[in-house]
Each structure stands twice: as C-alpha cells, then as structure tokens.
Protein backbone atom coordinates (compact mmCIF):
# COMPACT_ATOMS: atom_id res chain seq x y z
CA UNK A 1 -3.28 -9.16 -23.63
CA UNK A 2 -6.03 -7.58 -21.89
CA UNK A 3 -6.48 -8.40 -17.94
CA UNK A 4 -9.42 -9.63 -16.75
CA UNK A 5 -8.72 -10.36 -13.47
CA UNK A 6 -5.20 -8.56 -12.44
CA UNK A 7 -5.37 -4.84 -11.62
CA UNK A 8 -2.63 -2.72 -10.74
CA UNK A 9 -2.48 -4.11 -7.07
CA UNK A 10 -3.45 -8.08 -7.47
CA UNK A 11 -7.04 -8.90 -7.63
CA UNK A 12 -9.62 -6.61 -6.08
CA UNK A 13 -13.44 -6.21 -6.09
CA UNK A 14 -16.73 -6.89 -3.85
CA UNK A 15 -16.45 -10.16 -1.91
CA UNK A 16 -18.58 -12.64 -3.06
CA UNK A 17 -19.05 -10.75 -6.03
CA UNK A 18 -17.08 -11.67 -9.20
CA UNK A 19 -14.19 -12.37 -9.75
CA UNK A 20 -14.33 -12.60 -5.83
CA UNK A 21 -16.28 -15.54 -5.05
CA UNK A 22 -14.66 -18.87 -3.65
CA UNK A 23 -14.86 -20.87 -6.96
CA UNK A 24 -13.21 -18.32 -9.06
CA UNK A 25 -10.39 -17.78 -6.47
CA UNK A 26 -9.99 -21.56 -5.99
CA UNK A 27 -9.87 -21.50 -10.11
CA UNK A 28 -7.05 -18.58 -9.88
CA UNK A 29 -5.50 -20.74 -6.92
CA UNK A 30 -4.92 -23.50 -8.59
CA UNK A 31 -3.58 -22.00 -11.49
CA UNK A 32 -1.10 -19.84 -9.38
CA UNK A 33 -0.20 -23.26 -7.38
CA UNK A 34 0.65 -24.92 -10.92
CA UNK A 35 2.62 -21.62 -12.40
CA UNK A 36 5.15 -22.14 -9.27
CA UNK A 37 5.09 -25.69 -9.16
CA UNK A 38 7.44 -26.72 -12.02
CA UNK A 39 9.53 -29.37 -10.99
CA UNK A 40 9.06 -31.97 -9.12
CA UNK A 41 10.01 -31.09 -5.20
CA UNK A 42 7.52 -29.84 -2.93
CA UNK A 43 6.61 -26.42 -3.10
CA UNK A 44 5.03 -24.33 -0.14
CA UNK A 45 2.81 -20.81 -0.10
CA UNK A 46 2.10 -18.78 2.66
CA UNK A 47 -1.14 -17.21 3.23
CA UNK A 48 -1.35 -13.77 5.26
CA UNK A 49 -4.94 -11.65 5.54
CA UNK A 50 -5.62 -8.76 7.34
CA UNK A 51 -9.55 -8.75 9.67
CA UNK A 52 -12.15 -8.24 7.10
CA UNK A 53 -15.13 -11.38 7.65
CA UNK A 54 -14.29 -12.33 4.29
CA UNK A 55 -10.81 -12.92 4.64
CA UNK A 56 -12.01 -16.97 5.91
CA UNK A 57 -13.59 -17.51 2.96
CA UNK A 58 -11.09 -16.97 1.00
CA UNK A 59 -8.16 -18.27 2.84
CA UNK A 60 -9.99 -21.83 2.68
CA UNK A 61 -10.53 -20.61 -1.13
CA UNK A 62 -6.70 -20.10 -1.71
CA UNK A 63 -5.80 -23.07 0.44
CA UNK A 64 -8.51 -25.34 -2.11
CA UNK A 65 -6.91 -24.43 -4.63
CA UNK A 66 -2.98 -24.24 -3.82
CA UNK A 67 -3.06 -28.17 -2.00
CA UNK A 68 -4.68 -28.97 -5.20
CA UNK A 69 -2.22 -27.62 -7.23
CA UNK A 70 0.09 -29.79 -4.73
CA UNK A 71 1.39 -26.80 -3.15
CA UNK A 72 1.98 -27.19 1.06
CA UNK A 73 0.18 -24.15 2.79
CA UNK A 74 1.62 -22.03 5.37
CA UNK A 75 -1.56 -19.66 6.88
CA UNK A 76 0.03 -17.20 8.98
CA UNK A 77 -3.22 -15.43 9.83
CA UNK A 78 -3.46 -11.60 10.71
CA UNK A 79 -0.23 -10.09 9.51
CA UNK A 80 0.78 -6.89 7.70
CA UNK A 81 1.02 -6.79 3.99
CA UNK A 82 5.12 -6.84 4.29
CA UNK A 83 5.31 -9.30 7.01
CA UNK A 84 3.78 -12.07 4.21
CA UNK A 85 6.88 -10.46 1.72
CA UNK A 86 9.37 -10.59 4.08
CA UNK A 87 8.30 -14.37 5.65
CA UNK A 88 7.64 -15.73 2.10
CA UNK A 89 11.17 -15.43 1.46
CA UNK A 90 12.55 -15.95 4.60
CA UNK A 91 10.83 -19.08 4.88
CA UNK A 92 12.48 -20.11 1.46
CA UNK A 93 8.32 -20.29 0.39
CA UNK A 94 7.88 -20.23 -3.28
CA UNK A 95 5.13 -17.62 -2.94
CA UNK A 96 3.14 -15.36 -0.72
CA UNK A 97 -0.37 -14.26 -0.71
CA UNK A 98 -2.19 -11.66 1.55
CA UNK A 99 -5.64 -11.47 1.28
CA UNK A 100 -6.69 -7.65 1.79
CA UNK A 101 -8.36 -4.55 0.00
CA UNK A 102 -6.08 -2.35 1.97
CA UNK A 103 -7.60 0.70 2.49
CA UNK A 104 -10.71 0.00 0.98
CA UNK A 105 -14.04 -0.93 3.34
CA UNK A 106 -14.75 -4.18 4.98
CA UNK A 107 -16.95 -5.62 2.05
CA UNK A 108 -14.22 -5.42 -0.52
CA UNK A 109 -11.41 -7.67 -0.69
CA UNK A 110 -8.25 -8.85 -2.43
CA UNK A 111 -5.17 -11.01 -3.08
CA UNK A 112 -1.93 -9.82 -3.36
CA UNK A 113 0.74 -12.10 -4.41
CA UNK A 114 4.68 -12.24 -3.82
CA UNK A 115 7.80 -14.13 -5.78
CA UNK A 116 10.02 -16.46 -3.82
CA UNK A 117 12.23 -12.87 -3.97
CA UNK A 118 9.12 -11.50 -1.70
CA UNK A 119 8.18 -8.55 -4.47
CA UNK A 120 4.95 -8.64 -5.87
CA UNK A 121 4.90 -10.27 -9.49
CA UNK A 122 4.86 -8.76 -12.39
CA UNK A 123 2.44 -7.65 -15.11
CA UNK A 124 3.87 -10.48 -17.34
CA UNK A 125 3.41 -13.36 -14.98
CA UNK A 126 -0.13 -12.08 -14.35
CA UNK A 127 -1.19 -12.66 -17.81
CA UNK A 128 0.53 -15.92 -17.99
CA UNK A 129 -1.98 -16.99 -14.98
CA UNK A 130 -4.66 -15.47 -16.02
CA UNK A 131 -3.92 -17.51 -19.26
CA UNK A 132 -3.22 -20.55 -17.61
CA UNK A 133 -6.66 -20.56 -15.71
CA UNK A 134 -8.39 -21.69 -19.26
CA UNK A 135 -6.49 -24.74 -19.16
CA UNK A 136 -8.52 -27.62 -18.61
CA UNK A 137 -6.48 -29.40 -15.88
CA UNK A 138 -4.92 -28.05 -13.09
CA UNK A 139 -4.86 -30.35 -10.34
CA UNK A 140 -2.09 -32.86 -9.31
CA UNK A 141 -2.79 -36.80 -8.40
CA UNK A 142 -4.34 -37.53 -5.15
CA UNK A 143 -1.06 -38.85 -3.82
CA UNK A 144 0.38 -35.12 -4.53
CA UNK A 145 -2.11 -33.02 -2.22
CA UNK A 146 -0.49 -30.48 -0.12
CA UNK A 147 -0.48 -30.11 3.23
CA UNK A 148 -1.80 -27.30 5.33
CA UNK A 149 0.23 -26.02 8.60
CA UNK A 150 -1.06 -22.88 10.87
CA UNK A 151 1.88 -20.55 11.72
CA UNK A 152 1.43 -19.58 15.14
CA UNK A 153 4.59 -17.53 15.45
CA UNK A 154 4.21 -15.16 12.23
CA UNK A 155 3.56 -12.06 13.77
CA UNK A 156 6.40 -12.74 16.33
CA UNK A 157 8.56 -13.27 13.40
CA UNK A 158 7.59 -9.70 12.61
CA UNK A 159 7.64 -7.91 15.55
CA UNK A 160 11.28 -8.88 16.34
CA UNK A 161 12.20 -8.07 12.69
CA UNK A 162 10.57 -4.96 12.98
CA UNK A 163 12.40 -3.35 16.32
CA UNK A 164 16.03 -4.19 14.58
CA UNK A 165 15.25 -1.97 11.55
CA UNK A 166 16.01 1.13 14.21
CA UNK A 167 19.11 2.53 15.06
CA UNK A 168 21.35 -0.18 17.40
CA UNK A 169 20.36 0.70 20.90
CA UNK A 170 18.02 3.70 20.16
CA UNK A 171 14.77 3.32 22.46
CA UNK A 172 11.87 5.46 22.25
CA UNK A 173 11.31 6.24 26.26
CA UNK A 174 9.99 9.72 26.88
CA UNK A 175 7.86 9.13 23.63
CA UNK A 176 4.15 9.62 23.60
CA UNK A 177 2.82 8.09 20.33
CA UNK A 178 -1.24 7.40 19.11
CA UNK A 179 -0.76 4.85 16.97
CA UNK A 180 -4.15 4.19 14.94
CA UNK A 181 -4.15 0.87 13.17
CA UNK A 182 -7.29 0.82 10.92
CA UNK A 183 -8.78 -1.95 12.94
CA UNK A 184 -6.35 -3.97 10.34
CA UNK A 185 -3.54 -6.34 10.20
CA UNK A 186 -1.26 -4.62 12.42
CA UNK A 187 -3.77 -4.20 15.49
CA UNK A 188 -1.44 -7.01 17.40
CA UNK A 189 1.62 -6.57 16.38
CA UNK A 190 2.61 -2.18 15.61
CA UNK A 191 1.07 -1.62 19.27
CA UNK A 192 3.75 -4.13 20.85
CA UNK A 193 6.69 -2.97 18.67
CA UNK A 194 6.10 0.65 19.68
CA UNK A 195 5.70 -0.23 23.61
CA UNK A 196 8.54 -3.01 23.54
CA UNK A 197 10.60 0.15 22.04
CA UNK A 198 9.97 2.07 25.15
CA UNK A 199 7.14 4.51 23.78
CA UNK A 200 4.54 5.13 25.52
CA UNK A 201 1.60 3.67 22.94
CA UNK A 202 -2.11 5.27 22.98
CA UNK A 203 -3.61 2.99 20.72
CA UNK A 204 -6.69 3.31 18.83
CA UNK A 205 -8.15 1.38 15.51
CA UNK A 206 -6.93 -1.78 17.38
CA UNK A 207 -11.04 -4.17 17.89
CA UNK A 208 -11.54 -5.48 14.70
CA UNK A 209 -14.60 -6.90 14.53
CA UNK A 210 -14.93 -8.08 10.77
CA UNK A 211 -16.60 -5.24 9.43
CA UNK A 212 -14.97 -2.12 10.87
CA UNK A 213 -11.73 -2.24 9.06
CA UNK A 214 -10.81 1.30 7.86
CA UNK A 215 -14.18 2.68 8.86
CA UNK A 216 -13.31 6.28 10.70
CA UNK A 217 -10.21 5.35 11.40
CA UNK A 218 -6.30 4.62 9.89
CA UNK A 219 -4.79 6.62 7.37
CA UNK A 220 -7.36 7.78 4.83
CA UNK A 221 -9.39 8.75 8.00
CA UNK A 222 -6.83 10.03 10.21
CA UNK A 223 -9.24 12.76 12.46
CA UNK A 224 -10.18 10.20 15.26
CA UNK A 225 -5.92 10.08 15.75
CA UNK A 226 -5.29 13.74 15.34
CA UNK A 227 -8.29 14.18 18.07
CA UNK A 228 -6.67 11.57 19.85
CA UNK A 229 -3.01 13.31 19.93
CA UNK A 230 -4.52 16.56 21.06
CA UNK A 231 -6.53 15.29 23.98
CA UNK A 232 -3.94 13.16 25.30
CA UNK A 233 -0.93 15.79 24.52
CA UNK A 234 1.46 12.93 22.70
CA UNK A 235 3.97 14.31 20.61
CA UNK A 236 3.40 12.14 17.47
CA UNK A 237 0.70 10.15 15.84
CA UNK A 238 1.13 7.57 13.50
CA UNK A 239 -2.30 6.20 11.11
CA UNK A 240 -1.96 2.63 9.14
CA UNK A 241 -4.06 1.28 6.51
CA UNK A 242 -5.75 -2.02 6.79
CA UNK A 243 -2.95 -4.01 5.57
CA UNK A 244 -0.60 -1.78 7.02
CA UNK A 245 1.59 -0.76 4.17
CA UNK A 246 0.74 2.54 4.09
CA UNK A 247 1.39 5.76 6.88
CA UNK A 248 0.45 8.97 7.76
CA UNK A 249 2.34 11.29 10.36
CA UNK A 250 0.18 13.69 12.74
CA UNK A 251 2.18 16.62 14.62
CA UNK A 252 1.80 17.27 17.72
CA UNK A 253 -0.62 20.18 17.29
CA UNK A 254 -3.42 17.43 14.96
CA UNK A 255 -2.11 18.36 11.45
CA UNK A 256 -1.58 15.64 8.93
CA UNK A 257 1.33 14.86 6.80
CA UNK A 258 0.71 13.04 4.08
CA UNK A 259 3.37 10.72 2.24
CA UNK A 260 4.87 13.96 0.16
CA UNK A 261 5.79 15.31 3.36
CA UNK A 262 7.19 12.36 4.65
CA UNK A 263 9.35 11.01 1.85
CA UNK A 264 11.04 14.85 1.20
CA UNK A 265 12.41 14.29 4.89
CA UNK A 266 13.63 10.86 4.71
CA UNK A 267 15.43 11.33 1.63
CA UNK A 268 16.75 14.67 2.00
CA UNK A 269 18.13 13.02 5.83
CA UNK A 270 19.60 9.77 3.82
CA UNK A 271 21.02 11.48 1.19
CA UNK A 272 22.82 13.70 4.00
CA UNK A 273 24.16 10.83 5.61
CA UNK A 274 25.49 9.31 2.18
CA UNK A 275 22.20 6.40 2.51
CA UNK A 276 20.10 7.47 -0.60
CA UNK A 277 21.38 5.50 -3.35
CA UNK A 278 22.25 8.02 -6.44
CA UNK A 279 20.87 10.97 -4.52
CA UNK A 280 17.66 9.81 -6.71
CA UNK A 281 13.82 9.62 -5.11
CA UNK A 282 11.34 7.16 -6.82
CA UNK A 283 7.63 8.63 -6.66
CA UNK A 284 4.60 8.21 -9.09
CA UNK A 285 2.77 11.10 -11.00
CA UNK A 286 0.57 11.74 -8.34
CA UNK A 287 3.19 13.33 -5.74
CA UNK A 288 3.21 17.38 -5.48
CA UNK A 289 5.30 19.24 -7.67
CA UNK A 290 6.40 20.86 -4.75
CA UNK A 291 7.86 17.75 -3.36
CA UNK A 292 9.71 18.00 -7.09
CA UNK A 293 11.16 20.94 -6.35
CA UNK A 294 12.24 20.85 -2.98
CA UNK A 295 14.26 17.85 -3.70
CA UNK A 296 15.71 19.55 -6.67
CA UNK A 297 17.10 22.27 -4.43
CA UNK A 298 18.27 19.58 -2.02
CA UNK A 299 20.30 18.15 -4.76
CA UNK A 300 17.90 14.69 -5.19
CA UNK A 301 16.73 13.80 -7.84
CA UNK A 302 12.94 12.27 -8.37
CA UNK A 303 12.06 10.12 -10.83
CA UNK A 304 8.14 9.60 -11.44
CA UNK A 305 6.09 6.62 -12.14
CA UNK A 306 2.86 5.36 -13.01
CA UNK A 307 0.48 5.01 -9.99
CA UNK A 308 0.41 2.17 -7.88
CA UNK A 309 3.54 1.18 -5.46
CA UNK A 310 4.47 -1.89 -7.28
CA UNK A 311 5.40 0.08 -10.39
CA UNK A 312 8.16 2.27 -7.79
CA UNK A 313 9.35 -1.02 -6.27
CA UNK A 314 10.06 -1.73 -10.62
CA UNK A 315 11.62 1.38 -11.10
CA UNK A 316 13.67 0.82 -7.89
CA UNK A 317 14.93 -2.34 -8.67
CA UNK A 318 15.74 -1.53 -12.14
CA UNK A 319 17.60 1.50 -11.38
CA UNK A 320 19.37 0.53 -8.57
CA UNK A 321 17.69 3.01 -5.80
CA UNK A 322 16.50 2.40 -2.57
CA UNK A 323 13.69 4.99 -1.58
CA UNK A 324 10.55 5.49 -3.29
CA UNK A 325 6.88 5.83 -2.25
CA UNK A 326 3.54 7.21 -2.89
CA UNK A 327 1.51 10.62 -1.38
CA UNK A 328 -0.57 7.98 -0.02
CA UNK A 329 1.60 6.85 2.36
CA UNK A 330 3.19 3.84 0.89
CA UNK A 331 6.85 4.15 1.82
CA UNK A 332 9.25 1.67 0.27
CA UNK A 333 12.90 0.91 1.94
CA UNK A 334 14.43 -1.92 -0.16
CA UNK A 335 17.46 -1.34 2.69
CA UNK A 336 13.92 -3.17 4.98
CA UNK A 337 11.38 -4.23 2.86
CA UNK A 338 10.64 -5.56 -0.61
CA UNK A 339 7.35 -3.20 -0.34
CA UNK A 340 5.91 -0.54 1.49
CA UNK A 341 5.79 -0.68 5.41
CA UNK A 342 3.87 1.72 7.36
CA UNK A 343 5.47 0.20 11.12
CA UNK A 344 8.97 0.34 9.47
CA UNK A 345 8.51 3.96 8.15
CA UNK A 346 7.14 4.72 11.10
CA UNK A 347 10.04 3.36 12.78
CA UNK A 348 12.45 5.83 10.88
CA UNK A 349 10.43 8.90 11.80
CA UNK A 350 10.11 8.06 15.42
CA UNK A 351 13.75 7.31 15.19
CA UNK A 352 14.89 10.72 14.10
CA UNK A 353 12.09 12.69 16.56
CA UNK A 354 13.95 10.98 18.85
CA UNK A 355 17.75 11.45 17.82
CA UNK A 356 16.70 14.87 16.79
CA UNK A 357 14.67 16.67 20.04
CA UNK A 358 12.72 18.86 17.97
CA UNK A 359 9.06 18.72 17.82
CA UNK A 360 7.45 16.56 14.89
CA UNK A 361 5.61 19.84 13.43
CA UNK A 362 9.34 20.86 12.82
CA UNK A 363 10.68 17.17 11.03
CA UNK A 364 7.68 16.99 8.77
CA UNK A 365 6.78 20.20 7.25
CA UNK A 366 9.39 20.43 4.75
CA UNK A 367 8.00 22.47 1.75
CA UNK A 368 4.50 24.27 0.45
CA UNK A 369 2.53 22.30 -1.91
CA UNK A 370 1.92 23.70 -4.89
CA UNK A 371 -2.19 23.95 -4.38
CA UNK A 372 -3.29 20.42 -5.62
CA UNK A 373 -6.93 19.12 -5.87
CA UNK A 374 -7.68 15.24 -6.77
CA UNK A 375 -11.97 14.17 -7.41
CA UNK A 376 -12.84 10.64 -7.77
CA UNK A 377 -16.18 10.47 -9.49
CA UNK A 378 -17.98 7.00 -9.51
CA UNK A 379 -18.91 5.67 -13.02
CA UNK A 380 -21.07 2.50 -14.22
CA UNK A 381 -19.06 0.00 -15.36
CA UNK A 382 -18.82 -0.38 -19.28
CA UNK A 383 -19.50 3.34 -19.60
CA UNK A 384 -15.69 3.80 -20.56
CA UNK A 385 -15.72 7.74 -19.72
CA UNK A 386 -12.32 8.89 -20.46
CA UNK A 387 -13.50 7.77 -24.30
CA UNK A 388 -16.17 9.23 -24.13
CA UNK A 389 -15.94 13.05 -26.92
CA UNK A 390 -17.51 15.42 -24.22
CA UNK A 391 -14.50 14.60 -21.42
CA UNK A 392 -12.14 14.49 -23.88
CA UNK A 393 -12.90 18.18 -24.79
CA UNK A 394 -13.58 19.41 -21.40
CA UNK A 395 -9.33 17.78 -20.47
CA UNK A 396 -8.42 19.76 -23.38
CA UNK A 397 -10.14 22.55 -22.50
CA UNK A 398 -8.59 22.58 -18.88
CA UNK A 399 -5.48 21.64 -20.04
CA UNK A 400 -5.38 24.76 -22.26
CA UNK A 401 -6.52 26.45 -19.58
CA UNK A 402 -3.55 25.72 -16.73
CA UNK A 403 -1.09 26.21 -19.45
CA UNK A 404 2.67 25.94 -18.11
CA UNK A 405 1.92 26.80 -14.94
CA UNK A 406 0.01 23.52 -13.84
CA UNK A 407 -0.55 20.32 -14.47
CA UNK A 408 -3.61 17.44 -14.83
CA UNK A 409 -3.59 13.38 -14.55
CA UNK A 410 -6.94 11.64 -15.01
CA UNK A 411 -7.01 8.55 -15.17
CA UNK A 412 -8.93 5.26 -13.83
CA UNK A 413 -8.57 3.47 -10.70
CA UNK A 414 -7.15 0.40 -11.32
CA UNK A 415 -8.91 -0.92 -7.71
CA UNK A 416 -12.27 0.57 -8.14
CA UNK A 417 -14.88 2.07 -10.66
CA UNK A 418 -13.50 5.15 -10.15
CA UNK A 419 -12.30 8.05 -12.93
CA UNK A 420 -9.73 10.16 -10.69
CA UNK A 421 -9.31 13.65 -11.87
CA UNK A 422 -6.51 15.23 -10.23
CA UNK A 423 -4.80 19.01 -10.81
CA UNK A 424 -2.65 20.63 -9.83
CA UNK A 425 -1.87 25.02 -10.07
CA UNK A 426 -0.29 28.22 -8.44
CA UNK A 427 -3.61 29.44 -9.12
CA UNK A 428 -6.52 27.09 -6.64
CA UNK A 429 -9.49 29.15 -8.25
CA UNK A 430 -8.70 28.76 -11.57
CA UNK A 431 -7.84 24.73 -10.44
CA UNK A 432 -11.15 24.24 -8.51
CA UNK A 433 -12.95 25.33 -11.74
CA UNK A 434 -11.08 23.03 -14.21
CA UNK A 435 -11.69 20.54 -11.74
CA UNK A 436 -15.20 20.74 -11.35
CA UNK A 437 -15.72 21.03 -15.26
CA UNK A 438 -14.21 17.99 -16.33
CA UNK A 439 -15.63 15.88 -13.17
CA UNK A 440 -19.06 17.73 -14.36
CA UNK A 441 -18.47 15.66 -17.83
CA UNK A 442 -17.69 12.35 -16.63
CA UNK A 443 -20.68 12.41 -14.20
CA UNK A 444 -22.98 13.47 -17.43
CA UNK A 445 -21.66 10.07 -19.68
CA UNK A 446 -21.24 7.87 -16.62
C-alpha cells in the first residue's frame, strides 16, 4: 500500500502546509484515537512536543481529534522524545505522541507516535490508519468525549528516571560539561540532571523562543559548543537535537564525535563487561565501514539496517540485542529506553570519563574512518530523480568506478525532499569525483 502520510519517522512536513495543517491532523487524530480504542473502557494518550510555535497548534489539533475519538488526553508539554515513550507506558497510556521535526528547523514539524509498549508503531499499523482515515465516521457519542488533564510533573518524572540509569552512587563532581540543547525539548530538564549529578553544567541552546530550535546550535550544528568547551576549558561537551534523541560528544580540545565514534566505545566497553547481548551491534547502512571493522577485530558483530532508528529498535527487538544506533547520534539502550536518548547516552559517556580518568579525546576516538562523503541535493517534488535514465547511469558509472574497494547508498529522505548521495572509499579523490557526478545528475532532472 503506498503511504501518503507516514514516512520513515511518523508524519513530517512544513507546518501549516499539508498534510500538516490542523484539520488534517485532527482527521489523522481521530483515526489514531479510534485504531486504539477497541473495547469499551476508557482509553488515555499522552501528548509530548518539543518548543517550535507550531507545536500549540497542533497539540489542540491532536487533542480535537483524540477526545473525539473518546480518548482522555494527557499533555505533558516540553519533554524529550523518550520521556513521551517511557511515560506512555509507565502511565499504563494506550499511546504516546510527540509532536517534533527533531532536528529539522523551527517551521517544520511532526508527530511521532508510540504503542502502549512505548516503541514507535510499525509500518503495518501505519497503513491501517492511514486506511482508516477514509472512513466516514470516526467520532464517538457526545456522552463518550474524552477528557483533557495537563501533566505538570512530566519532566520531573524524567529527570529522576534519568539520574538512576548511572552507575549506583557514581556522581559527576570535578566534571566540567557544555551541554548544548538545541533550544529543544530538553532545555529544562538535561541541564538539571547534569548539575543534580554533581557536574558542573555550562549550558548553552537552552532560550527557546519558538523559532530558534536547532538554528546554530545542538547536534547537527555543534561549533557554538565546541567554541564553548574551548573558551571555558570543560573537559566534555555534549550537543542534543531538538527532541533530544539524538547526541554528539566534543573532546576537550573542540573535535566532534559523531555517533560511529560513540557506539564503537560503548559496545566494545559492554561487551567487555559481558552487557552487549550476543556480542552483536545494530547500525543502519549509513555507519562507516570503519566502525565495521573495528568491531570485527573487537570480536562484535554489526548487523546493518535500513536508515531511520525505528528500523534498529525492529532489528533489536527481533533479534534479541540491546545496542544499536545511528552516525547521527541516535543511540538506542533497550537496557533504558524503548528509543534513542541523547541525556541517557550521554549519561553512559560521562559515566565512564568519570570511572575511567582519562581525557574524553582518549574514550572517543576509537578507529579511522574509512574517508566517507554524504550530499543531499534538494529536488522538486514529483520529479522522482533516482528514476530518472541519466542518474541511473551516472550510479552505475560510479559504482563501476569504486569497485571493491568502496561503497555508495543513494537514496531519498524519507523526512524531506531530499536525494542523499552518500560514498564511501580508501581513495577521497576518486570519492569526491563520483560524488559530485552523480549529485551533478540529479540537480540536472530535478
């Protein structure tokens, strides 16, 4: 069935542009709010957002259409991506929302949605949503309205879950840490985690103001902390997204580690200690070979998926394993979370620079990349550029080209009109050229 709604991460796009305006998410709503109503007892939802402006229209939106459905809405307000997984089924809720475009700019936005198990649903129930929205009643009987209830303790729930994922009686005193938090969903509650810890916190990314989510600042613009760590001489900095489910580590001398990095050290440290279930690392296509063979010599086995973190959480569950993640940043701990946490990762790495004494240039450089170059070229939608004769010879043709010794994966953003052409090679000339040529094509038929 083909999606015209779900992408690989919920439902993304321009707010107040289709399929992100308030009737079509009180439509989807609705039709979520009947899916996970099927019997006859009440059923509750709670809604999390990160700061974006748009995140009030849409909560009302979502709340429409779930008390319609007869579902009883819990808003929790500003509150990390996991927090809503972890509360949804703490609080016994039949689902979760959070309303956020992650690391995307303040005038996107999206909805993520969670089980009653607090892991994001499935391809299949998507399309049997997306399905049910044709239906031509959704709503319940006026008698059967939900109720709506503000949460005022959410992120307090958090915060306290949060500090007993470290090690019992570890405290991070002596600790310098920037902690940049994207002007997001974790602004409140990472800073007073860290300094309740014992760090000392220099925070940054923490005055949202509707509109400067993400904007020079978090993890896919992590220069404002690595200036920050160097002027102010902390020994760590740690970059979230907007919705905070993603993390990048900064040394001590301003150089960035990016989620490659990050997961080689926690697994090669957990399957040391006899933690990693079957000595086996879940990661999608787009992590470094290098990362592939560094764990190989380590003894751990990674398995790849598609891109997008839901699809490791998938292969983690189905296999049984426990660590998996993304270069982005998205670090999944199924031993914490039921998806990726960039506090609780955090956490684990300030844990062991503490435990350890060693300097974090020392923790997270663990292997050379194999030289790796990704281009996202824009495209007009309906242009369908991968199908498109000219791109398909200039892939074959750099293909050919890298032979054995490298690799490519294009492919489109599921989140954004975006073709990503990523390669990787021992040789970076010959790379940067097939590069360029096929991002060349796409930009001539889109």
């Amino acid at each position: 069935m083909a999606r015209r709604i779900f992408g690989t991460d919920g439902v993304r796009g321009r707010a107040n542009v289709a399929p992100m305006t308030a009737p079509n998410i009180v439509r989807l709503a609705t039709a979520v709010g009947k899916y996970f109503s099927k019997d006859d007892k009440r059923h509750r939802v709670v809604i999390g957002k990160d700061t974006r402006r748009s995140g009030y229209m849409l909560e009302n939106a979502l709340t429409a259409g779930f008390t319609a459905a007869g579902m009883d809405v819990f808003a929790l307000g500003p509150l990390p991506t996991p927090a809503v997984g972890r509360l949804t089924n703490s609080m016994r809720a039949d689902l979760g929302v959070m309303i956020s475009a992650s690391h995307n700019p303040y005038y996107d936005n999206g909805i993520k949605f969670f089980g009653p198990d607090g892991y994001k649903l499935s391809d299949a129930v998507e399309e049997e949503i997306e399905a049910m929205m044709e239906a031509p009643e959704l709503s319940v009987d006026s008698e059967l309205i939900g109720r709506v209830t503000r949460l005022n303790d959410s992120s307090g729930r958090y915060v306290e879950y949060a500090k007993t994922t470290m090690p019992p009686r570890l405290r991070l005193r002596g600790l310098k840490v920037v902690l940049d938090c994207a002007n997001g969903a974790a602004y409140k509650a990472a800073p007073e985690v860290l300094w309740e810890l014992g760090a000392e916190v220099v925070a940054v990314g923490v005055s949202p103001n509707g509109y400067n989510i993400n904007e020079g600042c978090g993890s896919t613009s992590p220069a404002l902390a690595a200036k920050t760590v160097l002027e102010t001489g902390a020994d760590v900095g740690i970059c979230l997204d907007g919705d905070a489910d993603r993390i990048v580590i900064i040394d001590e001398n301003g150089i960035v580690a990016d989620g490659d990095q990050f997961m080689a050290l926690l697994a090669t440290r957990w399957a040391s200690e006899g933690r990693l279930n079957h000595n086996t690392l879940v990661a999608t296509v787009m992590s470094n070979l290098g990362l592939e063979r560094y764990l190989a010599a380590q003894g751990v086995t990674l398995k790849r998926t598609s891109v997008g973190d839901r699809y490791v959480v998938e292969e983690m569950r189905a296999g049984g394993f426990n660590m998996g993640g993304e270069q982005s940043g998205h670090i999944v701990m199924t031993d914490f979370s039921t998806t990726g946490d960039g506090l609780v990762a955090g956490l684990q790495f300030l844990a062991m620079l503490k435990e350890s004494g060693e300097a974090a240039s020392k923790l997270v450089r663990c292997f050379d990349p194999v030289p790796q170059m990704l281009e996202n070229v824009r495209y007009t939608d309906g242009t369908a550029p991968l199908e498109q004769a000219a791109v398909q010879d200039a892939i074959a043709g750099g293909t050919r080209r890298l032979g054995d010794g490298g690799r490519l994966l294009i492919r489109k953003s599921g989140t954004e009109a975006l073709i990503r052409v990523m390669g990787e090679s021992e040789d970076a000339d010959l790379l940067r050229a097939v590069i360029e040529d096929i991002s060349g094509a796409i930009r001539k038929v889109g």
